[in-house]
Protein backbone atom coordinates (compact mmCIF):
# COMPACT_ATOMS: atom_id res chain seq x y z
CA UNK A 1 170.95 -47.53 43.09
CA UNK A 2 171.10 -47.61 46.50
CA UNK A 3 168.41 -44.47 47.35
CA UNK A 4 166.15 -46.74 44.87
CA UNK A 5 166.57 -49.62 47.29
CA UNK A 6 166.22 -47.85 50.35
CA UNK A 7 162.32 -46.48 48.26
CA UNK A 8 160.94 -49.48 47.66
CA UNK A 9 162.23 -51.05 50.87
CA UNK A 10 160.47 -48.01 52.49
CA UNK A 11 157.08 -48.78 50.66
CA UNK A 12 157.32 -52.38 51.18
CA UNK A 13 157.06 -51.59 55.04
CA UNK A 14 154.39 -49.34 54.28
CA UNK A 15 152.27 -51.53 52.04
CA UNK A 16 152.83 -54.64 54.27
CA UNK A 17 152.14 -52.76 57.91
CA UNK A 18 149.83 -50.58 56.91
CA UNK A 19 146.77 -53.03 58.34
CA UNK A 20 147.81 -52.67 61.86
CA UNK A 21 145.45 -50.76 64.19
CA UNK A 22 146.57 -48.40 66.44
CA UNK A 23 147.08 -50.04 69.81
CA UNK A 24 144.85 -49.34 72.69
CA UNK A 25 147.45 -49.83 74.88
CA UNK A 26 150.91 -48.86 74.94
CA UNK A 27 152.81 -50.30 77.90
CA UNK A 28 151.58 -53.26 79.86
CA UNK A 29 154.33 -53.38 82.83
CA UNK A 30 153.26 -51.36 85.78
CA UNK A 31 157.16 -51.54 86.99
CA UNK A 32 158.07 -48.85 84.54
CA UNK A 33 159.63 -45.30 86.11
CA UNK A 34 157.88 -42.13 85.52
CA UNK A 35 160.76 -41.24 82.65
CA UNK A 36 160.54 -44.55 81.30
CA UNK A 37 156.54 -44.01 81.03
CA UNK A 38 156.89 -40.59 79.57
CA UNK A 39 159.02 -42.37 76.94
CA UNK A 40 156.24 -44.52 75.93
CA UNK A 41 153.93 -42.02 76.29
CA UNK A 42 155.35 -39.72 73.47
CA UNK A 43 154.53 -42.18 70.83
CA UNK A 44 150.75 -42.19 71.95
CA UNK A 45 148.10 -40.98 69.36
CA UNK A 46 151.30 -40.78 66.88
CA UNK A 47 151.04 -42.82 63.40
CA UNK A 48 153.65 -44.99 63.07
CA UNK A 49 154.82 -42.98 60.00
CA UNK A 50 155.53 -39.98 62.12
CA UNK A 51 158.17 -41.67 64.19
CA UNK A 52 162.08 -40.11 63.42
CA UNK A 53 165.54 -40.56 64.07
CA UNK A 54 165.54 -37.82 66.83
CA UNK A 55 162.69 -39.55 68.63
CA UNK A 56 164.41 -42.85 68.69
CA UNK A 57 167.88 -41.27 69.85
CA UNK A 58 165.53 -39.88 72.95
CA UNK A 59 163.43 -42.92 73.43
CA UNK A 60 165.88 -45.72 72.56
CA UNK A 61 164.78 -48.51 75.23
CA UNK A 62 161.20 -48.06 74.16
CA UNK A 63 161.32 -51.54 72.02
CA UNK A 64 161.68 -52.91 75.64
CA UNK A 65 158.59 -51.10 77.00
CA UNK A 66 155.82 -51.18 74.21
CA UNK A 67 153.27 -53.53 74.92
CA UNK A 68 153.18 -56.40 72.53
CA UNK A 69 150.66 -54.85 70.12
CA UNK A 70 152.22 -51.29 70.54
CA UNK A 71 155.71 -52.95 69.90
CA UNK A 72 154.19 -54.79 66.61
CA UNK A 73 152.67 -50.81 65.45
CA UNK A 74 155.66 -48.69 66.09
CA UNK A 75 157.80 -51.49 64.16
CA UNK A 76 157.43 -50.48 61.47
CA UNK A 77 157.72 -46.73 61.81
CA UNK A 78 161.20 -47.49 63.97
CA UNK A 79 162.71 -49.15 60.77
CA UNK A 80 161.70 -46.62 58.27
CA UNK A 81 162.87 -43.42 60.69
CA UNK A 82 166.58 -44.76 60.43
CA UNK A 83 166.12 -46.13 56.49
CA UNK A 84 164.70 -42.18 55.49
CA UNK A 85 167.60 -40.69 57.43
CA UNK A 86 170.18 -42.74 56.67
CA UNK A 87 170.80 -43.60 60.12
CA UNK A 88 171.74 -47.16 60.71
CA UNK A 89 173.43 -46.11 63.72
CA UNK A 90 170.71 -45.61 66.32
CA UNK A 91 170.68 -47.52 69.27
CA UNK A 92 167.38 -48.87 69.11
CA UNK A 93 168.74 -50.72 65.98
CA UNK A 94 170.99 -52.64 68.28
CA UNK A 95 168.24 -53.58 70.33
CA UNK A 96 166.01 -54.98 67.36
CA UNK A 97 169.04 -57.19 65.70
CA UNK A 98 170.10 -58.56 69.87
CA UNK A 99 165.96 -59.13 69.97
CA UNK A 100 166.26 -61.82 66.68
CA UNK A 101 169.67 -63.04 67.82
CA UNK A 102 168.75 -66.17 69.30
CA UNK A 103 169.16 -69.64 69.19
CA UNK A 104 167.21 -71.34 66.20
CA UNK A 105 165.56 -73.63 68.62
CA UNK A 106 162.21 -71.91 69.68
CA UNK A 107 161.69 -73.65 72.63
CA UNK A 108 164.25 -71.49 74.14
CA UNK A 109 162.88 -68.37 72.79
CA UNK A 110 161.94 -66.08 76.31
CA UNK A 111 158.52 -64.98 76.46
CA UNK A 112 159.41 -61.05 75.86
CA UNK A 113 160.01 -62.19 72.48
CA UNK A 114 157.15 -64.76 72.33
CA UNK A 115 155.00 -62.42 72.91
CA UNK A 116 155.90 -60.02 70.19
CA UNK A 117 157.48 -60.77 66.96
CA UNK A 118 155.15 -64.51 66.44
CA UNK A 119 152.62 -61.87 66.04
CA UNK A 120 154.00 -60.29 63.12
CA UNK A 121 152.42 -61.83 59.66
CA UNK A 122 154.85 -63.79 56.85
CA UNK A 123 154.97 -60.69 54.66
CA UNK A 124 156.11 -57.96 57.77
CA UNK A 125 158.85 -60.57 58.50
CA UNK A 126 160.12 -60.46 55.26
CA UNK A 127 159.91 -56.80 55.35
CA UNK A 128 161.75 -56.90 58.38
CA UNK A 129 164.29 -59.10 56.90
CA UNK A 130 165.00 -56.96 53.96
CA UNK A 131 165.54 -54.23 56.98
CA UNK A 132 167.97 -56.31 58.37
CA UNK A 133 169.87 -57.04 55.11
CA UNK A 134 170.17 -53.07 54.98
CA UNK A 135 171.41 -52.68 57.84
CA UNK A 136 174.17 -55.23 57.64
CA UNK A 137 174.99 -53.80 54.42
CA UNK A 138 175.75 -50.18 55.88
CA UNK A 139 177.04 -51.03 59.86
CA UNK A 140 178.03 -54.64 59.85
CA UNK A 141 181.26 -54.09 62.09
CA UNK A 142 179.21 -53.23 65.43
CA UNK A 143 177.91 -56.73 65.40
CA UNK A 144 179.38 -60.37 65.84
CA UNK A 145 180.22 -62.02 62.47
CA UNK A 146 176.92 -64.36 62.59
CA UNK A 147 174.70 -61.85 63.95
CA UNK A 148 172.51 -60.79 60.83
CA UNK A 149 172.03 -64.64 59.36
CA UNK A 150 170.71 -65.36 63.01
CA UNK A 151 168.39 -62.60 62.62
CA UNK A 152 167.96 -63.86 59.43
CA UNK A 153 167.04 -67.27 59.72
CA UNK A 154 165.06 -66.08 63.35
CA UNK A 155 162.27 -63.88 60.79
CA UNK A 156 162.89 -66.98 58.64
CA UNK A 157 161.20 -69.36 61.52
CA UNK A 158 158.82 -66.72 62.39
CA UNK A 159 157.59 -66.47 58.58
CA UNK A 160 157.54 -70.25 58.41
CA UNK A 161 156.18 -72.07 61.64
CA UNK A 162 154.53 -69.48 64.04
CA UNK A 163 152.03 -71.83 64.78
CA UNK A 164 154.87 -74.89 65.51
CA UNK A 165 156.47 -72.30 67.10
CA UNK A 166 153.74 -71.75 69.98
CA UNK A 167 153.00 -75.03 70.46
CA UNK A 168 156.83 -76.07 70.49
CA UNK A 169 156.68 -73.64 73.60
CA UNK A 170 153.69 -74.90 75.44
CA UNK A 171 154.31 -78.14 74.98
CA UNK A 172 157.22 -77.90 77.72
């Protein structure tokens, strides 16, 4: 039942990603160190697809680095390298559950995260929620006890009010 799930969860991040363009541009901080920008740099001319498990153990900051657009492409190909490999233990993982695990008021949402994961349309949020409902369901112990409904309900916003969302934030 489970390697069924883990399919069609799999496709549904293919089918619902598979729009996004290739960025142009892959970093957009010029205070990165050379390693740092090799990291980036090993993802370049790469399909999302192609991205695996050993990649990610190598390059598991790179979430922090991508530039918004590159973040948004390589998404999707970070979730499925850990889904295909049953690895819900990579680092990066950690990363992308702290990233949604934030308070449900958006007008203290940082602008790292504003200018990411708004950008991501209703139906890759819900992908990205079923991720995160695998994930809980395999390594739920390295994270607090509310840490995957705050994800949750985070994607939940972000499918709901993107728009509210940005203005919320420059109305301050």
């Amino acid at each position: 039942m489970r390697e069924s799930n883990e399919i069609n969860m799999l496709e549904l991040i293919r089918e619902v990603f598979a729009n996004r363009p290739m960025p142009d541009v892959l970093v957009s901080s010029k205070q990165l160190s050379e390693d740092e920008r090799k990291e980036v740099m090993s993802f370049q001319g790469k399909h999302w697809s192609a991205v695996t498990c050993e990649q990610l153990e190598l390059c598991h900051e790179v979430v922090f680095w991508f530039s918004a657009k590159a973040f948004c492409y390589y998404l999707p190909g970070i979730l499925s390298a850990g889904i295909k490999e049953n690895r819900p233990d990579l680092l990066v993982y950690h990363s992308i559950i702290e990233m949604l695990d934030r308070s449900l008021d958006p007008t203290h949402w940082d602008d790292f995260f504003l200018e990411r994961w708004p950008l991501l349309t209703p139906k890759e949020c819900e992908a990205v929620q079923e991720w995160v409902l695998w994930l809980a369901s395999l390594d739920s112990t390295a994270y607090y006890d509310n840490t995957f409904s705050r994800a949750l309900e985070t994607l939940d916003l972000l499918k709901h009010g993107v728009t509210a969302i940005k203005s919320k934030r420059t109305a301050q």
